[in-house]
Protein backbone atom coordinates (compact mmCIF):
# COMPACT_ATOMS: atom_id res chain seq x y z
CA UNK A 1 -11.83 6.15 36.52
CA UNK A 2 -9.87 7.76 33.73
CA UNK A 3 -8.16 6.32 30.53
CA UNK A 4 -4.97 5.17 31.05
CA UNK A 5 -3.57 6.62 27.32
CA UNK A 6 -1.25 9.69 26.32
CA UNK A 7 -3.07 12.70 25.14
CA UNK A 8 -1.96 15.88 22.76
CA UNK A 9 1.65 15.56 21.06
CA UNK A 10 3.69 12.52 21.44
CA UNK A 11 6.38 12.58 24.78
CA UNK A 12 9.62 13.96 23.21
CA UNK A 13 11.34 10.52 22.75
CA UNK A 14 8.28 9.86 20.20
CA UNK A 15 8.65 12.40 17.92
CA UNK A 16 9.05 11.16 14.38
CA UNK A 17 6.72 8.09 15.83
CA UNK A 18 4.57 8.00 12.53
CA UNK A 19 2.31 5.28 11.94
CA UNK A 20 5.00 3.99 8.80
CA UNK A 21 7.84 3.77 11.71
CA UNK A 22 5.62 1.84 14.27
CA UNK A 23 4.32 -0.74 11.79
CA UNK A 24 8.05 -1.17 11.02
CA UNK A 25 9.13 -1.65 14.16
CA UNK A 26 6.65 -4.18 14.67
CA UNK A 27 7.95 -5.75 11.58
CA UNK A 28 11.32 -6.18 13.11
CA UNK A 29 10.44 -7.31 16.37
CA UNK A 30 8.71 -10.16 14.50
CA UNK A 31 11.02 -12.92 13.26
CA UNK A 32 9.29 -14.31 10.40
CA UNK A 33 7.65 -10.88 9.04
CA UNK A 34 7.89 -10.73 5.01
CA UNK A 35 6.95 -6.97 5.10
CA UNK A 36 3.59 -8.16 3.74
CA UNK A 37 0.95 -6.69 6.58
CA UNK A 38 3.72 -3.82 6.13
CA UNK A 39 2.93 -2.67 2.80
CA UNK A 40 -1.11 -4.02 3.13
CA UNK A 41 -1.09 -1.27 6.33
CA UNK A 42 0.55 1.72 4.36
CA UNK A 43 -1.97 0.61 1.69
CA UNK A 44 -4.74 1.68 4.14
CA UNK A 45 -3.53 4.25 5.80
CA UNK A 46 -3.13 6.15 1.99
CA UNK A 47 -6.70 5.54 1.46
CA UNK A 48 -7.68 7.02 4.52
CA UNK A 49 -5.46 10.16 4.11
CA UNK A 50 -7.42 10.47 0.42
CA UNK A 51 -10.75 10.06 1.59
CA UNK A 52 -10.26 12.36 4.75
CA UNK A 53 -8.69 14.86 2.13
CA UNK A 54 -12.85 14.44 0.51
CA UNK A 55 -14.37 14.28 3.22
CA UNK A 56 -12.95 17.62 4.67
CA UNK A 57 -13.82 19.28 1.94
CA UNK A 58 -16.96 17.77 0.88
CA UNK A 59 -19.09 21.24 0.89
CA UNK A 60 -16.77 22.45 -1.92
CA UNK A 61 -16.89 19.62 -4.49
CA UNK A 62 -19.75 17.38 -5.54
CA UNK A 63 -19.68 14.40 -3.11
CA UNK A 64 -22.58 15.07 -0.99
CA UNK A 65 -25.68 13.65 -0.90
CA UNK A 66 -27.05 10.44 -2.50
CA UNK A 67 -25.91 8.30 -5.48
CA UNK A 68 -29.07 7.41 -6.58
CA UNK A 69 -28.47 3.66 -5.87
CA UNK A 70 -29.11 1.13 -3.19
CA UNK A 71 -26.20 -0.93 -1.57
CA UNK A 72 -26.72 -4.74 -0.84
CA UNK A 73 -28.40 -3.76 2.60
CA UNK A 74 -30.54 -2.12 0.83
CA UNK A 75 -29.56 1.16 1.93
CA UNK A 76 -29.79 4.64 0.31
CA UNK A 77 -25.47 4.67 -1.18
CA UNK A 78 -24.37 8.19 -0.39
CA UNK A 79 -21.60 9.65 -2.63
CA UNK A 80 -19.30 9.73 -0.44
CA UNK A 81 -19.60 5.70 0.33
CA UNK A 82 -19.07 5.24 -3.97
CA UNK A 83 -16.09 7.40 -3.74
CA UNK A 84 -14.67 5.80 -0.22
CA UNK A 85 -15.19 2.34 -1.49
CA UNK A 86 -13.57 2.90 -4.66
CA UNK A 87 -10.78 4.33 -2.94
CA UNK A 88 -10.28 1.47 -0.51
CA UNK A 89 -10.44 -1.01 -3.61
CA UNK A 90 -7.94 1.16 -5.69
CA UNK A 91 -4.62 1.31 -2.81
CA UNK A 92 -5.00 -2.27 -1.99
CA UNK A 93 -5.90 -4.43 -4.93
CA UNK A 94 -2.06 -3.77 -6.91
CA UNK A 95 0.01 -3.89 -3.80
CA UNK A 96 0.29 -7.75 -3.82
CA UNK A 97 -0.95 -8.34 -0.03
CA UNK A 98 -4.06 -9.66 -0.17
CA UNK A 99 -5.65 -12.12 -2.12
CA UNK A 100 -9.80 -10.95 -1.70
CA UNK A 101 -11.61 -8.12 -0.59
CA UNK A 102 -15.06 -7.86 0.82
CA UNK A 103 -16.80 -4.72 1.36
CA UNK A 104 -20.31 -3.61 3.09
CA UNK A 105 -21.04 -1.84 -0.12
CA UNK A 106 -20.60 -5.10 -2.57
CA UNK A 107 -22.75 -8.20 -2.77
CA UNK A 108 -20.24 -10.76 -3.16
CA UNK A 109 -16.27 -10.65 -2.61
CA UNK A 110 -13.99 -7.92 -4.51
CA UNK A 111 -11.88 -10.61 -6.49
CA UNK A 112 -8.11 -9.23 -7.30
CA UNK A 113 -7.23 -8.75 -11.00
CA UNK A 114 -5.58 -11.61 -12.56
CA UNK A 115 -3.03 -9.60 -13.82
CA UNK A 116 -1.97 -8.46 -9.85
CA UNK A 117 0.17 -10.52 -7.68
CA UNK A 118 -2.27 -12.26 -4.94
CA UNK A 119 -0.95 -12.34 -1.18
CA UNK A 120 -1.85 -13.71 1.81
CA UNK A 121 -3.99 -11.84 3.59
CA UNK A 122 -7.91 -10.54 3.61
CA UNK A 123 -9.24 -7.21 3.95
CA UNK A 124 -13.13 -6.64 4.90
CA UNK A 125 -13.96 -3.13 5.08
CA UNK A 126 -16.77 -0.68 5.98
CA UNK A 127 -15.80 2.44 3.93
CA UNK A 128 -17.84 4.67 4.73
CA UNK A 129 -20.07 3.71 8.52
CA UNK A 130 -21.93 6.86 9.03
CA UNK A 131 -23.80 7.60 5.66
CA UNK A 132 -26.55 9.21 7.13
CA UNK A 133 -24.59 11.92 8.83
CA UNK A 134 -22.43 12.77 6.34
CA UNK A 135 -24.72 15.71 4.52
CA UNK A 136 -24.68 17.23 8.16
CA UNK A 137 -20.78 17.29 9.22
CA UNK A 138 -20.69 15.16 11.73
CA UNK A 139 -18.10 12.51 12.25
CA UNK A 140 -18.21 9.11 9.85
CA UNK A 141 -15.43 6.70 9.60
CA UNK A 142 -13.83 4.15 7.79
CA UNK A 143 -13.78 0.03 9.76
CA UNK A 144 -10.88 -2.63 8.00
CA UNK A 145 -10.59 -6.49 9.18
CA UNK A 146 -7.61 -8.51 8.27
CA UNK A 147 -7.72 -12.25 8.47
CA UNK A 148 -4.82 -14.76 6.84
CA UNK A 149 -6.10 -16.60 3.88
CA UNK A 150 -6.95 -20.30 4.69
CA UNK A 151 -7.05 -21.30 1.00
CA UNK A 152 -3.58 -22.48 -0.43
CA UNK A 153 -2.88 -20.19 -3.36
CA UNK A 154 -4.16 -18.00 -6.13
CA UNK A 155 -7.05 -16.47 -6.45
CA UNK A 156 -9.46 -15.71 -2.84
CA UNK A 157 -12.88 -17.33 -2.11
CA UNK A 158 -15.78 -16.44 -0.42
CA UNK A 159 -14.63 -18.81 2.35
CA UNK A 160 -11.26 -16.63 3.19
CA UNK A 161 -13.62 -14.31 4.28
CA UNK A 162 -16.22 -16.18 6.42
CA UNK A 163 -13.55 -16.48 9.23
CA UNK A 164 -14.21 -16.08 13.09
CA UNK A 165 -13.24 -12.53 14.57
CA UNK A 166 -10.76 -14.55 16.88
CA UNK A 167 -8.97 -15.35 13.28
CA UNK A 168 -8.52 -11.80 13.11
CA UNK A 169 -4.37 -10.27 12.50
CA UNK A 170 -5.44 -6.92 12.71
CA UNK A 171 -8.47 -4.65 12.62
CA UNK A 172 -8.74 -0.89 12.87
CA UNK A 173 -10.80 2.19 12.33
CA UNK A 174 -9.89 5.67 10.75
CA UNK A 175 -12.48 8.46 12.66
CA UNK A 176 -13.16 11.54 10.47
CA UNK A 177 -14.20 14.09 12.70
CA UNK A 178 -11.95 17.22 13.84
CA UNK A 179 -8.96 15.93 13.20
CA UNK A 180 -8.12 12.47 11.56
CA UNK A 181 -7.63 9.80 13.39
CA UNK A 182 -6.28 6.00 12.74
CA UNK A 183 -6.63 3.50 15.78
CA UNK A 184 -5.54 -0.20 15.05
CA UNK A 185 -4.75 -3.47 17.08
CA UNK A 186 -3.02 -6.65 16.05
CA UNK A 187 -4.06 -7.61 19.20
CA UNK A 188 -1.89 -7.06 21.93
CA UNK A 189 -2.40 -3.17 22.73
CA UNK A 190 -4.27 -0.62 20.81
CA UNK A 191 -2.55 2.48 19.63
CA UNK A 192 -4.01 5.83 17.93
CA UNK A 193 -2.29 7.65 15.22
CA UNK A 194 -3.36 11.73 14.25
CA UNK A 195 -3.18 13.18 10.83
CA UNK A 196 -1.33 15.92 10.69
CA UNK A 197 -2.57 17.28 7.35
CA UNK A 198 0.23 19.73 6.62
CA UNK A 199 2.68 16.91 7.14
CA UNK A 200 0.75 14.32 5.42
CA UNK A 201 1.45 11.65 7.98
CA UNK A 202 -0.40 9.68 10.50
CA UNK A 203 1.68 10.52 14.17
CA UNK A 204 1.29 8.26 17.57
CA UNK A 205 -1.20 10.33 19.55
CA UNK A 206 -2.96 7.76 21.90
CA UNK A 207 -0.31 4.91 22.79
CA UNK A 208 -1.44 1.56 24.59
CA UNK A 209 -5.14 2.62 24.57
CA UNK A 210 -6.73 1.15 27.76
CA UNK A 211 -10.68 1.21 28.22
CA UNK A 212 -11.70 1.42 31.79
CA UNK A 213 -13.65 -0.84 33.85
CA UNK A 214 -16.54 0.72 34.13
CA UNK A 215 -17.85 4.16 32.40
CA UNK A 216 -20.43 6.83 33.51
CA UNK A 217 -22.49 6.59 29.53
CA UNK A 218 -24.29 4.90 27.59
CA UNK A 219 -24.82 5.03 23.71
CA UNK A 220 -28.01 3.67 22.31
CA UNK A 221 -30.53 4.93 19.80
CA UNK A 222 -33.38 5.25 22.61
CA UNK A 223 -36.16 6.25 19.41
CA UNK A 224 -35.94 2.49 18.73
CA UNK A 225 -37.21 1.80 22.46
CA UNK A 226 -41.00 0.24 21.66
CA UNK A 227 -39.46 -2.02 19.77
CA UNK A 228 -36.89 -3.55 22.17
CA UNK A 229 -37.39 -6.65 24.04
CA UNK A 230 -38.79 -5.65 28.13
CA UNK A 231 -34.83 -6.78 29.35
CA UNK A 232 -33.46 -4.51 26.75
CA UNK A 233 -35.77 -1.67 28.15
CA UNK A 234 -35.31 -2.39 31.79
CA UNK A 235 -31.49 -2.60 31.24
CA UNK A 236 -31.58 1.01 29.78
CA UNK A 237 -33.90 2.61 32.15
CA UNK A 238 -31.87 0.89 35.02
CA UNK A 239 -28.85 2.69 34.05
CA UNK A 240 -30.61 6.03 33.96
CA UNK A 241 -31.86 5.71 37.65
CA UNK A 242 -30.07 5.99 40.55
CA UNK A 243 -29.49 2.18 41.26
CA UNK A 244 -26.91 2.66 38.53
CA UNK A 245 -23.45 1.48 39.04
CA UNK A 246 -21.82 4.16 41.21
CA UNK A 247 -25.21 5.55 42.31
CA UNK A 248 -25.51 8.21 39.69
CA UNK A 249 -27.54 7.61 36.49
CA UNK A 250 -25.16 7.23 33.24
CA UNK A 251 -25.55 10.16 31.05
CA UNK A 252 -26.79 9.33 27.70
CA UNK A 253 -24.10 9.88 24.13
CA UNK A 254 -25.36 9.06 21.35
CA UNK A 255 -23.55 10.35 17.64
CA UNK A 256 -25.45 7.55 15.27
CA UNK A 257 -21.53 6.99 13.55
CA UNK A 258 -20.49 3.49 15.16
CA UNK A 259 -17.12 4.62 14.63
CA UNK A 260 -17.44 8.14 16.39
CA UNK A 261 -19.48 6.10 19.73
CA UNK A 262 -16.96 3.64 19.91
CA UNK A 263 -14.17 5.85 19.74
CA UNK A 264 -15.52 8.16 22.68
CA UNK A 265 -16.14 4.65 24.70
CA UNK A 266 -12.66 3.34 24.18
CA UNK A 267 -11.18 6.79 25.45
CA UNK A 268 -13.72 7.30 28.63
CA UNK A 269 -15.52 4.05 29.20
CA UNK A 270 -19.60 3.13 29.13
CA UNK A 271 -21.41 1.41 26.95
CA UNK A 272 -22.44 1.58 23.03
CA UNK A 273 -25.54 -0.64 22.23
CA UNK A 274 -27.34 -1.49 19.19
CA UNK A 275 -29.22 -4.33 19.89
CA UNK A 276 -32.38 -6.31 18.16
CA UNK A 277 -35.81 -5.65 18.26
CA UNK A 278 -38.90 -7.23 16.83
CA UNK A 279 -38.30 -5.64 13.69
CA UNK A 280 -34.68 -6.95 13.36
CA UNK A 281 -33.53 -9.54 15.83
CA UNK A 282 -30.36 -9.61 14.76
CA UNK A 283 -29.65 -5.95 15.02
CA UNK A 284 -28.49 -3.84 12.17
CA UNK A 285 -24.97 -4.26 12.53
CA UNK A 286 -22.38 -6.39 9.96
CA UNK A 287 -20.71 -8.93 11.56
CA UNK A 288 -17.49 -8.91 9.06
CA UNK A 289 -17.60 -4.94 8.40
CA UNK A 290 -18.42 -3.74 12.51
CA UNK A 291 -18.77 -5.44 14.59
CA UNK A 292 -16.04 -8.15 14.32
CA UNK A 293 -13.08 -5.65 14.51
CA UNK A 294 -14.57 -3.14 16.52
CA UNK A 295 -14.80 -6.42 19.01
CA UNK A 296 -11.29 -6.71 17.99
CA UNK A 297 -9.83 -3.36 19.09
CA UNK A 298 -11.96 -3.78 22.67
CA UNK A 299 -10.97 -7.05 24.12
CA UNK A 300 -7.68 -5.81 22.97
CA UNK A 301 -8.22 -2.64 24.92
CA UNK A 302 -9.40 -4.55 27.94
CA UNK A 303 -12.84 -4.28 27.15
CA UNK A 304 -15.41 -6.92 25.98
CA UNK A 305 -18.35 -7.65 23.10
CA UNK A 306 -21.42 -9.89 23.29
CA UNK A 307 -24.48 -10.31 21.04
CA UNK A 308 -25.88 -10.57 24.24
CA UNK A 309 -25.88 -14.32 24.25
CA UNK A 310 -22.28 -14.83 23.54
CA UNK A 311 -18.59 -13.24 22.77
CA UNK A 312 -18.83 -11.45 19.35
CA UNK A 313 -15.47 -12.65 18.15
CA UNK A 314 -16.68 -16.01 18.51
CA UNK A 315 -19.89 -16.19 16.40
CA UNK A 316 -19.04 -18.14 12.98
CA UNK A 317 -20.51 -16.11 10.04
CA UNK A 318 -22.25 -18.04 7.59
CA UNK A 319 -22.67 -15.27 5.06
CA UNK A 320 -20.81 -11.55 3.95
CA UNK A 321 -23.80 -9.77 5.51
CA UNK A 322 -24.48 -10.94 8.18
CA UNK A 323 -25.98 -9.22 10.80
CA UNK A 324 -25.65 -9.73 14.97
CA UNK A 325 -26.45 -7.63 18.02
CA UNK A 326 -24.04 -5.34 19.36
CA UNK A 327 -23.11 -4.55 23.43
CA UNK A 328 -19.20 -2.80 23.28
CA UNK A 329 -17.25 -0.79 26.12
CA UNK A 330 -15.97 -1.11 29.34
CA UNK A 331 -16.10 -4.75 30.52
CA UNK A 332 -18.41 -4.20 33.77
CA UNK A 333 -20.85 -2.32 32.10
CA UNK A 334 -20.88 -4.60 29.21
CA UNK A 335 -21.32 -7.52 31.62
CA UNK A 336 -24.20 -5.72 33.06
CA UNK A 337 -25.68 -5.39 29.70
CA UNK A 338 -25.70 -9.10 29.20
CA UNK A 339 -27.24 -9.87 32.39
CA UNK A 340 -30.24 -7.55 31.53
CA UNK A 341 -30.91 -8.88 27.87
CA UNK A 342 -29.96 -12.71 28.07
């Protein structure tokens, strides 16, 4: 079954559809709109146009390789990550939209100067998902949340953050691969925007994204597979025989980018997985930073997300970091997933 979204240029009565012009219209359609998400969204979308501008030339300036530092996951920080983060931080904190940040890279919450306005929304972010694969050119990306504040005024808390995905407003991810690309949801329909770099400007290139059914792939880090649990093993080796849905074993895809897998399931269908093991039960994935809005951007899509136990956009974080079990794609094959592992 194929993808039910427009490919290549946008149909003649969308040119001049850029990103800017369908946020706007958005903004219109909805009665109370302040211009707030607005301004927050153009905010984002000139962060990712700087840090694609670095990325895409990352060879040719000093960005690559590490920073000589450990993040909060305790992960090796790339360059790159310093620089996206920063970047991320920088476009949003003056614009007067949101009133805390929280980022993979930082311990705690990114509090907003005193000295800027404070709004009312909250931006979590990934900057940078990918690190690894960034000294070897192959797609990375950038994940954003955006929740509503639930304290009254002034300054954000910790506790603006630690919302529910199903809290959610908006969530979105910008791919950096061989073109640019920006795909975001506020929920009802997901819609995919391409850089055109001479331009400057993010055009609609994928409108009303729609993830089929069922998929012929699956996306899993197999080199973790003595550590999986025996359903999470039988699951996998069930969809590489020929008692796989459709008769045919799935084929297997497998980037190591969240954001480049995901993207590639939401176009074509299957399966991405990145599940526990013995090692970590709870996966490797952030709730707030991945898996959240990825979750987002599926069920939006038509598809679905479980831990494998339960919807993703349901589990209540308790902390910024926390960490959960990821099954994403086409419903039917994500269903299938759960039925193996629970």
């Amino acid at each position: 079954m194929e993808p039910t979204h427009s490919w290549g240029p946008p149909h003649p009565e969308q040119l001049g559809w850029t990103l800017d012009r369908h946020i706007l219209e958005r903004q219109r359609s909805t009665p109370d709109a302040t211009g707030d998400f607005t301004g927050l969204f153009q905010s984002i979308a000139l962060a990712g146009r700087m840090i694609a501008s670095r990325v895409h030339k990352a060879g040719l300036s000093d960005v690559l390789g590490r920073a000589g530092e450990t993040n909060v996951q305790g992960e090796e920080v790339q360059k790159l990550d310093v620089l996206a983060n920063q970047v991320l931080v920088r476009c949003v904190e003056a614009g007067g939209h949101v009133c805390v940040m929280a980022s993979e890279e930082n311990e705690d919450i990114i509090p907003i100067p005193a000295h800027f306005p404070h709004g009312k929304y909250v931006l979590m972010f990934d900057p940078l998902d990918g690190s690894s694969n960034i000294d070897v050119c192959m797609s990375i990306g950038t994940i954003f949340s955006i929740h509503r504040r639930t304290s009254k005024s002034g300054p954000g808390t910790r506790e603006d953050c630690l919302q529910k995905g199903t809290s959610q407003v908006a969530a979105g991810y910008i791919l950096y691969g061989s073109s640019t690309v920006l795909v975001y949801t506020t929920g009802d329909g997901v819609h995919g925007f391409t850089l055109d770099p001479l331009v400057g400007e993010f055009f609609l290139s994928h409108e009303n994204i729609r993830i089929p059914k069922r998929g012929s792939t699956y996306s899993v880090n197999e080199g973790n597979t003595s550590k999986w649990s025996p359903g999470m093993r039988e699951w996998v080796q069930w969809l590489k025989s020929d008692e796989a849905p459709g008769g045919k074993p799935y084929g297997l895809r497998y980037i190591g980018t969240l954001v480049a897998d995901f993207h590639r399931t939401l176009l074509k269908g299957g399966v991405f997985a990145y599940p526990g093991d013995v090692k970590n039960p709870n996966g490797k994935l952030r709730l707030l930073y991945e898996c959240a809005p990825m979750a987002f951007i599926a069920e939006a899509a038509g598809g679905a997300a479980s831990t494998g136990t339960q919807r993703v956009l349901d589990v209540e974080p308790e902390t910024l970091h926390d960490r959960v079990p990821l099954f994403i794609g086409s419903a039917d094959d994500v269903a299938d997933a759960v039925r193996h592992v629970s």
